[in-house]
C-alpha atoms as a PDB file:
ATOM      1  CA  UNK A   1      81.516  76.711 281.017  1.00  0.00           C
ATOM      2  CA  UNK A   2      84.631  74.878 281.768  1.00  0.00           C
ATOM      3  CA  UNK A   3      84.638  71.045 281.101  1.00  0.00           C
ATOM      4  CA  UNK A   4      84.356  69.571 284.508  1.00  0.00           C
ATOM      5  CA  UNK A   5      86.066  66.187 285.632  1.00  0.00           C
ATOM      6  CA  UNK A   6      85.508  63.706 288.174  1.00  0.00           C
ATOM      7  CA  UNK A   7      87.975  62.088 289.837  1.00  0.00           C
ATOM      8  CA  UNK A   8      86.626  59.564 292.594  1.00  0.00           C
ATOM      9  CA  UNK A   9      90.142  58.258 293.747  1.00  0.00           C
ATOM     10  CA  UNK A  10      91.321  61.555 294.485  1.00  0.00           C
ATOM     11  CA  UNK A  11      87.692  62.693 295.700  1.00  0.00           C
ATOM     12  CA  UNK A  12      87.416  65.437 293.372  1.00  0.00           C
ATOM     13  CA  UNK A  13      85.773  67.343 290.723  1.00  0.00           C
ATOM     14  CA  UNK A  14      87.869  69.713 289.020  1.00  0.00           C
ATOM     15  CA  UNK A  15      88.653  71.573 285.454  1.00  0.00           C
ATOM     16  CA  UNK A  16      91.151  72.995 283.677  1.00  0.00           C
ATOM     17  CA  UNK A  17      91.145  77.002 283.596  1.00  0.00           C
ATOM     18  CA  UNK A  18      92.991  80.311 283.353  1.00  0.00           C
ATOM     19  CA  UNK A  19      95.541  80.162 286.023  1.00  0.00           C
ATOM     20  CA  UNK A  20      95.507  76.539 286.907  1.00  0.00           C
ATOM     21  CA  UNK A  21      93.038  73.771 288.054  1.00  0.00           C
ATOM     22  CA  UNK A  22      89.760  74.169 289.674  1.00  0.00           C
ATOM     23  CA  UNK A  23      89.053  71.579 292.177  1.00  0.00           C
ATOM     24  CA  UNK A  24      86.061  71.397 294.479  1.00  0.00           C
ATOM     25  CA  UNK A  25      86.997  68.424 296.795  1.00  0.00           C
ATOM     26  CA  UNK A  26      85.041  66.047 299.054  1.00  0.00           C
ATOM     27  CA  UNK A  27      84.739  63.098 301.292  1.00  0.00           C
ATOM     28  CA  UNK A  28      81.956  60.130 300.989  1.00  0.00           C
ATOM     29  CA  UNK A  29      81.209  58.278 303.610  1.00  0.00           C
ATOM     30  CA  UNK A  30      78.165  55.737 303.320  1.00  0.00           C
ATOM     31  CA  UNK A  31      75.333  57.331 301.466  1.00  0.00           C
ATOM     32  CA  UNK A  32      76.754  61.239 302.475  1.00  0.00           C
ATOM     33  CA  UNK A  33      79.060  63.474 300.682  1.00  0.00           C
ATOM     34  CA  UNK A  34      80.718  66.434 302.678  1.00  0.00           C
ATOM     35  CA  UNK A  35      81.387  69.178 300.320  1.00  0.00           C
ATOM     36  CA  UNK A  36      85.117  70.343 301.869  1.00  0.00           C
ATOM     37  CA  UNK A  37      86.864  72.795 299.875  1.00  0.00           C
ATOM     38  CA  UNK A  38      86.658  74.802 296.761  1.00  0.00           C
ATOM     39  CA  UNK A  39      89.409  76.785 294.676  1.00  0.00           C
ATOM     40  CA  UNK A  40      89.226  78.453 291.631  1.00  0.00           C
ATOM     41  CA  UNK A  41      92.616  80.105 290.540  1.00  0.00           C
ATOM     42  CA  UNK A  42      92.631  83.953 290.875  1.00  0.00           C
ATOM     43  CA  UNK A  43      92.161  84.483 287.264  1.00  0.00           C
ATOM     44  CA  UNK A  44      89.395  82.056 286.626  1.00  0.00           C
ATOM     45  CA  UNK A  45      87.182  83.863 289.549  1.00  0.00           C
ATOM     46  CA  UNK A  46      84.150  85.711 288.487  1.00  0.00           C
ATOM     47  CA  UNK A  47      83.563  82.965 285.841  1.00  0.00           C
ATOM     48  CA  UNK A  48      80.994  80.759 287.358  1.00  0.00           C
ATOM     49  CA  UNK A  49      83.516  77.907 287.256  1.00  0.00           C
ATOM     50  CA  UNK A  50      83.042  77.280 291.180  1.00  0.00           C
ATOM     51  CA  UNK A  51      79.462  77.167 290.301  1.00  0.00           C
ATOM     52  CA  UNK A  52      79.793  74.531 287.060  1.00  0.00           C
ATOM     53  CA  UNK A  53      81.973  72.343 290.023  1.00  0.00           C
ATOM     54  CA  UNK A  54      79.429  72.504 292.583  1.00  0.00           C
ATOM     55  CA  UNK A  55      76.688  71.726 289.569  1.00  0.00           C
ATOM     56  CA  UNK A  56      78.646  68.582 289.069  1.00  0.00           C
ATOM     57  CA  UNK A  57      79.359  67.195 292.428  1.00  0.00           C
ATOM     58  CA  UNK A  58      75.470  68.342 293.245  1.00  0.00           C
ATOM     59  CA  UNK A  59      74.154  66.196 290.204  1.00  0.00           C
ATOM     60  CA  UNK A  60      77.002  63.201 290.708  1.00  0.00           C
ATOM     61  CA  UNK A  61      75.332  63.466 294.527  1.00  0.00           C
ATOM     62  CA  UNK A  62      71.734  63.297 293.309  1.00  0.00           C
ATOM     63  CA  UNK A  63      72.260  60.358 290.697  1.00  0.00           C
ATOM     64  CA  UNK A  64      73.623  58.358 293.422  1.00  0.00           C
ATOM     65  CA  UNK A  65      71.241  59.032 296.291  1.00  0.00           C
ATOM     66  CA  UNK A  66      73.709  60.876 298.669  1.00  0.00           C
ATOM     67  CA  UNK A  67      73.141  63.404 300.761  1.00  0.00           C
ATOM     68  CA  UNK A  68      74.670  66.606 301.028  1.00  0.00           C
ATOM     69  CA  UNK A  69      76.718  68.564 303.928  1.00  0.00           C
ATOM     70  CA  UNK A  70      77.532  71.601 302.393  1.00  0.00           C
ATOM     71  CA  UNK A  71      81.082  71.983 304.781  1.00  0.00           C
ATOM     72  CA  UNK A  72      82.298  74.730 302.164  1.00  0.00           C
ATOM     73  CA  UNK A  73      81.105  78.009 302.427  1.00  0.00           C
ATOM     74  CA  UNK A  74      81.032  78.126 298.661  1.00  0.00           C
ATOM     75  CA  UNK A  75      78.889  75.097 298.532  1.00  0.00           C
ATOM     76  CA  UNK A  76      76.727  76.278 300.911  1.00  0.00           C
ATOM     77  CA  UNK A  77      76.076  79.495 299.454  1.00  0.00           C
ATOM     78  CA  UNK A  78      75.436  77.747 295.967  1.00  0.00           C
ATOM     79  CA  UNK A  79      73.206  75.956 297.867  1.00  0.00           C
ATOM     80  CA  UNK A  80      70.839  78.509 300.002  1.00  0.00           C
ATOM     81  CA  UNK A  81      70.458  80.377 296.658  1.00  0.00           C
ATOM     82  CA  UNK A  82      69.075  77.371 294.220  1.00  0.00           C
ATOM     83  CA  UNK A  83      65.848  75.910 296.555  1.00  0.00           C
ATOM     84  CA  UNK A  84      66.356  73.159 293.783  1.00  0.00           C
ATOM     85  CA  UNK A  85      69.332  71.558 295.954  1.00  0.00           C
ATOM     86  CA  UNK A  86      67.821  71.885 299.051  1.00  0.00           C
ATOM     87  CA  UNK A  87      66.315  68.334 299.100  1.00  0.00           C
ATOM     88  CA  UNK A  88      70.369  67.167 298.915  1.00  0.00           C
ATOM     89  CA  UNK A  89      70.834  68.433 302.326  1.00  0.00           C
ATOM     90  CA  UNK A  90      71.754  65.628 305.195  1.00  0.00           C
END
């Protein structure tokens, strides 16, 4: 599992991996996160890494009270598959 990072100023969570950085990136507004955009470099993929990113913005989310809109299509499909997370949701 890569060793994830979180950057608040730049709105980000990301790690260092084969190829490049991972970032999953997101806007906060209030007590709401929006989930925008995930990349994981080509080589990286297949990895879980995108999972370990949306792990950590998921638990950062839950330790602070926000809810969740799952914008990315990655995030969202984390999402549907771990009931867990569903309680995040806006």
């Amino acid at each position: 599992m890569p060793d994830v990072h979180h950057d608040p100023a730049a709105h980000t969570f990301s790690a260092d991996v084969e190829g490049g950085a991972a970032e999953l990136e997101y806007q906060h507004t209030g007590d709401t996160v929006t989930f925008v955009h995930t990349f994981v470099p080509e080589p990286a993929r297949g990895g879980n890494v995108g999972s370990s990113l949306v792990e950590a913005g998921l638990a950062w989310a839950r330790e602070n009270d926000y809810t969740v809109v799952p914008q990315c299509p990655f995030v969202a499909s984390y999402m549907d598959g771990h009931p867990e997370t569903q309680d995040l949701l806006a």
